[in-house]
Every structure is written in structure tokens, then in C-alpha cells.
Protein backbone atom coordinates (compact mmCIF):
# COMPACT_ATOMS: atom_id res chain seq x y z
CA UNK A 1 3.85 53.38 -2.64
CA UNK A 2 2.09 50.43 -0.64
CA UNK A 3 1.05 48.93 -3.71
CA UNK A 4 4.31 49.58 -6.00
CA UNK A 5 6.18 47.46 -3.10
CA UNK A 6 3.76 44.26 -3.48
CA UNK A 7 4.08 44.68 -6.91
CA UNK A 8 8.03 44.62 -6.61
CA UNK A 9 7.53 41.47 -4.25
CA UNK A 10 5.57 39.92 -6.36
CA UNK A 11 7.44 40.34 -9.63
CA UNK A 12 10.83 39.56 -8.05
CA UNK A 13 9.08 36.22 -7.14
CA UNK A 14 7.87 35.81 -10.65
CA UNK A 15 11.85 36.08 -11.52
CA UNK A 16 13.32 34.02 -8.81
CA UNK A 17 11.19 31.54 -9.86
CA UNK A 18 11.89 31.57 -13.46
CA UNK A 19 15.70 31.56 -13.04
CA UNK A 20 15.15 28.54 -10.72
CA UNK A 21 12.95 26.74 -13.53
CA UNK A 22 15.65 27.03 -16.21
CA UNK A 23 18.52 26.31 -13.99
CA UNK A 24 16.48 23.06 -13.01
CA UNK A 25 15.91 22.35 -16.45
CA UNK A 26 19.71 22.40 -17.48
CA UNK A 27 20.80 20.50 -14.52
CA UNK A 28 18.38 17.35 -15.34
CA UNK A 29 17.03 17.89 -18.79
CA UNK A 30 13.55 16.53 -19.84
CA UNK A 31 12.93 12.72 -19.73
CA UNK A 32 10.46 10.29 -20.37
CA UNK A 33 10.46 8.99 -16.96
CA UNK A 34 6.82 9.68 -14.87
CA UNK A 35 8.44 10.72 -11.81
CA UNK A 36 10.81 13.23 -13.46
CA UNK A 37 7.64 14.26 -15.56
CA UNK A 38 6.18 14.66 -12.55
CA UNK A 39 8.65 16.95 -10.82
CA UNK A 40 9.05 19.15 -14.12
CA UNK A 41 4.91 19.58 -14.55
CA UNK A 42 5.39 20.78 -10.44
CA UNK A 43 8.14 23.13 -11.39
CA UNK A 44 6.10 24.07 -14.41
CA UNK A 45 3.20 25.14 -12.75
CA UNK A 46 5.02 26.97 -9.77
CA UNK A 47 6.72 28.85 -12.69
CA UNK A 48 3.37 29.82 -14.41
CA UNK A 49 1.64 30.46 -11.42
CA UNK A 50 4.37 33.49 -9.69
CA UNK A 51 5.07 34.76 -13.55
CA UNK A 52 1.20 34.93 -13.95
CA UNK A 53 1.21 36.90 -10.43
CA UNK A 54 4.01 39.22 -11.54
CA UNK A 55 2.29 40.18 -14.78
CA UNK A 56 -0.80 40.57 -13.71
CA UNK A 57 0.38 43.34 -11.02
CA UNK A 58 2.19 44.96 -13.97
CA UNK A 59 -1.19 44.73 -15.58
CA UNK A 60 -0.49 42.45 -18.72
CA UNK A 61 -2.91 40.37 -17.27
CA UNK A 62 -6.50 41.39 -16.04
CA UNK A 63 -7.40 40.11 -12.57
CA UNK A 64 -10.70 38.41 -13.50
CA UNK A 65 -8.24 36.29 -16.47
CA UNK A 66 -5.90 35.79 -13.79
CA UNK A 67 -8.45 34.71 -10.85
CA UNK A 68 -9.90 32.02 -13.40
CA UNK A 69 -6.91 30.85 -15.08
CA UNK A 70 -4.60 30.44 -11.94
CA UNK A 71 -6.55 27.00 -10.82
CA UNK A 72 -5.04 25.57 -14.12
CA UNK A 73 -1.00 25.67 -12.33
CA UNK A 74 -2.60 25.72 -8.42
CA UNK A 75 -4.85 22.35 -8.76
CA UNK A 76 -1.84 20.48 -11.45
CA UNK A 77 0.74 21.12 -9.46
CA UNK A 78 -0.87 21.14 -6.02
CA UNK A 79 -1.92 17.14 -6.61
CA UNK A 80 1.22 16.54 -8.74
CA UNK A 81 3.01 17.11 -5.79
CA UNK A 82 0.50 14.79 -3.48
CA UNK A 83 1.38 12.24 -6.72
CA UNK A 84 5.04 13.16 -5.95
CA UNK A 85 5.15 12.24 -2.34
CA UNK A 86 3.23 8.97 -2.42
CA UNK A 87 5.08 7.42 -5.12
CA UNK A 88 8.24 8.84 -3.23
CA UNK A 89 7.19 5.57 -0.68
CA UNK A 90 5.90 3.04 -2.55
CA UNK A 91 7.11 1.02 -5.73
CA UNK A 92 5.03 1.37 -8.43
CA UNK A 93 5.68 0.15 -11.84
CA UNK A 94 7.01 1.78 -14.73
CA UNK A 95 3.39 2.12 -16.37
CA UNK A 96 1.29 2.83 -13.40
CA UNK A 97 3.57 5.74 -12.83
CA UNK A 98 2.58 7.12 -16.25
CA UNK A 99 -0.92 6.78 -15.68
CA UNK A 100 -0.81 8.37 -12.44
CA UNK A 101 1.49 11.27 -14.07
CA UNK A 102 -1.35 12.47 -16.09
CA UNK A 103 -4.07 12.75 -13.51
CA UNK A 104 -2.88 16.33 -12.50
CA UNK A 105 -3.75 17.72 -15.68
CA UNK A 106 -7.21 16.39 -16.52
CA UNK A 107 -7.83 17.25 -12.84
CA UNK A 108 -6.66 21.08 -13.21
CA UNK A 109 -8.67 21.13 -16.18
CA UNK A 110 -12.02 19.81 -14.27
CA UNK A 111 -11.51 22.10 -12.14
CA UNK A 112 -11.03 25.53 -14.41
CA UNK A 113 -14.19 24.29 -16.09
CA UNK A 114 -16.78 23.80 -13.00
CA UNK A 115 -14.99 25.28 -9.86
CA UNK A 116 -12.10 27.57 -10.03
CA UNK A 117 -12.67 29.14 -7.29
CA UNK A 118 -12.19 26.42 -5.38
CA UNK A 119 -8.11 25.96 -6.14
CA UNK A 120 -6.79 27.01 -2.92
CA UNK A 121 -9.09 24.82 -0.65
CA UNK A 122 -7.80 22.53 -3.01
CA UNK A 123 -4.04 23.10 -2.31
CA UNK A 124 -4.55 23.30 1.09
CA UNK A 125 -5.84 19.40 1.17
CA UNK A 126 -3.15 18.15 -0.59
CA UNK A 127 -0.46 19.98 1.52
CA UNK A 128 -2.16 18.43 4.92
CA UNK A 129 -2.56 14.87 2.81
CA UNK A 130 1.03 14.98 2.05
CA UNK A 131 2.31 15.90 5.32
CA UNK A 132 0.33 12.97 6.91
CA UNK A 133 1.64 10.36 4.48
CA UNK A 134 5.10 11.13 5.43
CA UNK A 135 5.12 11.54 8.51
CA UNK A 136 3.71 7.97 8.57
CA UNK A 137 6.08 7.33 6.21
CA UNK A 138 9.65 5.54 6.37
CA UNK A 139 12.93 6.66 4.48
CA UNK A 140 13.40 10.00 2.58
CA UNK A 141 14.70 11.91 5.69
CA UNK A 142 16.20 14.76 2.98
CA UNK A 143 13.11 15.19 1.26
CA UNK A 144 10.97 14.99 4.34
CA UNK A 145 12.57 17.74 5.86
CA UNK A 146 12.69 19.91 3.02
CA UNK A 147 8.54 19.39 2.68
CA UNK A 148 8.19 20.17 6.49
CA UNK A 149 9.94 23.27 6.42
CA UNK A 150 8.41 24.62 3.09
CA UNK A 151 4.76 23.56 4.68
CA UNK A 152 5.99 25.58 7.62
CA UNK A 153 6.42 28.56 5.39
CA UNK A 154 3.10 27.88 3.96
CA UNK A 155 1.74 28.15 6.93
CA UNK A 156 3.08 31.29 8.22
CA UNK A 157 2.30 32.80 5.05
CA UNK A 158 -1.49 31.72 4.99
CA UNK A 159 -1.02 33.32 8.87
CA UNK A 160 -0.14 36.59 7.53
CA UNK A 161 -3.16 37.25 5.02
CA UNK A 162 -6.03 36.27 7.81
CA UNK A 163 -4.50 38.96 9.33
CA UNK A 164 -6.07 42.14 7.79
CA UNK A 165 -3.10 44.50 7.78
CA UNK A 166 -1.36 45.53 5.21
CA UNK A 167 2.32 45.43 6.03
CA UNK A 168 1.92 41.88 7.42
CA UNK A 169 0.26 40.38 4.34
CA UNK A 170 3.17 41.92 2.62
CA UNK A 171 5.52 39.89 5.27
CA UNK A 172 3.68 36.82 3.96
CA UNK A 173 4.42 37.46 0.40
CA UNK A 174 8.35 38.22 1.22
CA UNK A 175 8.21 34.21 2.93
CA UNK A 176 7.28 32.96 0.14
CA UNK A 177 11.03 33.28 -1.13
CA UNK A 178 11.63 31.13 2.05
CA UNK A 179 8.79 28.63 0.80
CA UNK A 180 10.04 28.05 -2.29
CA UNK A 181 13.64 27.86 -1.73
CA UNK A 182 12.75 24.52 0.28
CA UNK A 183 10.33 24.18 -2.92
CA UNK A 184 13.05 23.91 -5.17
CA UNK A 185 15.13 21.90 -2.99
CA UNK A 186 12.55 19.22 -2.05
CA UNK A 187 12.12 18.58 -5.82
CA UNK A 188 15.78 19.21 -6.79
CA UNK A 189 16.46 16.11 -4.47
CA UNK A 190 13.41 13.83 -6.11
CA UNK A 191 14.76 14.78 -9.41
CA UNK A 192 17.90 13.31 -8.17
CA UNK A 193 16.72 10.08 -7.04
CA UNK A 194 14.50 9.81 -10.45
CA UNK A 195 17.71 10.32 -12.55
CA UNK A 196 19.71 7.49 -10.67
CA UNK A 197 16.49 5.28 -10.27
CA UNK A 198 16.77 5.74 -14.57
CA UNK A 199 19.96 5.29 -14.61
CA UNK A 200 19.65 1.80 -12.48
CA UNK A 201 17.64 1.04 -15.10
CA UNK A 202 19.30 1.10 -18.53
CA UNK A 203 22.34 -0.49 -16.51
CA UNK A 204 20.21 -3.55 -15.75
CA UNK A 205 18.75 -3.16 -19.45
CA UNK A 206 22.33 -3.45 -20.94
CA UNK A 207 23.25 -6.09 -18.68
């Protein structure tokens, strides 16, 4: 019964975050724009990464495939997000955001092919590099706030599983609804910004 209740966890995170993924793809679409790029590949990879957990504790999925392929969504999205928050702060140019855009996915790539097991050491380092740029950083109060508080969860969570009992690394898992609600809204409110920053721009292009 222990394990049937991860399980229904774990699969009921695999569909909160797939309803979340579509509704954020009808609310903004898909664009050309890097920074919107940017905040789909993050929703992307959250999205692969809990429907991958689901089905593999259904057992679609063996856990070896799973343990190997899971650095693919962890490491893209982990330093898409670190991408995310530093170009959130600084102006870059239309073309140095598209060459920064496509780092994440040669990096997640490097590392399924030489370290996997390595992807959540990985995560980790951009989650404590992000939270150190902004809270250097100036501006962005909304999306600041919405990072803190899902690093918070984060943190909690990784609290739970070094603690080796059962019911509290379940605990964990249940905060991770917490984590990704401020997930969804951090990039919900980047996606935001992106559209009007786009929409600045074809003004000033038909001016």
C-alpha cells in the first residue's frame, strides 16, 4: 500500500504537470523569440521529466532507462532556467539570446553521454547560482519572489529524502505540487514580459 501511494503521488504530478504545460501553451503559443524559447524548453523538460516519473512507477518505463535518460530534461532545463534568470537582468541582443538559448540542449546531451549520474548535483548548482544572481539583482520583484519560494520548496523537499523514513520522503514528494505551482508561476510571469518585450518590438518595427 506504501508503494501504490508514491505511485499515486507521483503520477498525479506527472498530470498536474501536463495540464499546466498545455494550458501554458494555449495562453502564449510558440514563438521565435529566445526568451520565450527559453521558458517553453523549461516547461518542456519539467513536463518530460514528472510524466517520465509517473510512467516509470506504472512500469512503462524500466528504472535503469529512466535513471539514464532523466539527465536529458534535469541538466536542459535546470541551466535553461540559470539562462532564464540572468537574461531576466541584463539586455542582451536579439542574437546573443539565440545563441545562449541553445546551450541547454547540447549541454543535457554532454551530459547523458559522459555523466548522467551527475544531473542532480547539477540542478542543485544552478538553483544556488540563480538565487545568488538575484538576490544581487535589481527589478523583477514578481518573479523574484516566485523563484524564492519555489527554491524554498526545493529545499524542504531535498530535506525530506536525507531523511530515511518513509512517510516523510513521501511528504517531500506531495511539496513538490507546492514547488511547481510557484514553477509555473515564475515562468508564466517571464512568458509575460517576453510577449510584451515582442510586442514592443514589431510596434517599433512598423513605426
Amino acid at each position: 500500500m506504501d508503494s501504490s501511494f508514491l505511485t499515486l503521488v507521483n503520477v498525479s504530478l506527472g498530470l498536474y504537470t501536463t495540464i499546466c504545460f498545455f494550458k501554458i501553451l494555449i495562453q502564449f503559443g510558440l514563438s521565435n523569440h529566445p526568451a520565450r524559447y527559453t521558458a517553453h524548453l523549461i516547461v518542456l523538460c519539467v513536463f518530460c521529466y514528472f510524466l517520465g516519473l509517473s510512467l516509470t512507477d506504472l512500469g512503462v518505463i524500466g528504472p535503469l532507462e529512466w535513471m539514464r535518460w532523466r539527465s536529458v530534461p534535469v541538466v536542459a532545463g535546470s541551466l535553461a532556467m540559470l539562462l532564464q534568470v540572468i537574461l531576466m537582468g541584463n539586455q542582451f541582443s536579439r542574437v546573443q539570446q539565440k545563441v545562449v538559448s541553445r546551450l541547454p540542449i547540447i549541454a543535457a546531451l554532454l551530459c547523458f553521454a559522459f555523466f548522467y549520474e551527475k544531473a542532480d548535483y547539477f540542478l542543485i548548482i544552478t538553483l544556488v547560482a540563480g538565487s545568488l544572481f538575484l538576490s544581487i539583482s535589481v527589478g523583477n520583484r514578481y518573479q523574484k519572489r516566485q523563484y524564492f519560494k519555489m527554491v524554498f520548496f526545493l529545499s524542504l523537499i531535498y530535506g525530506c529524502k536525507l531523511i530515511n523514513i518513509y512517510w516523510v520522503y513521501v511528504l517531500g514528494e506531495m511539496l513538490l505540487f507546492m514547488a511547481l505551482f510557484y514553477f509555473f508561476l515564475f515562468e508564466q510571469g517571464f512568458m509575460m514580459a517576453a510577449k510584451m518585450d515582442d510586442f514592443k518590438a514589431s510596434l517599433e518595427g512598423d513605426s
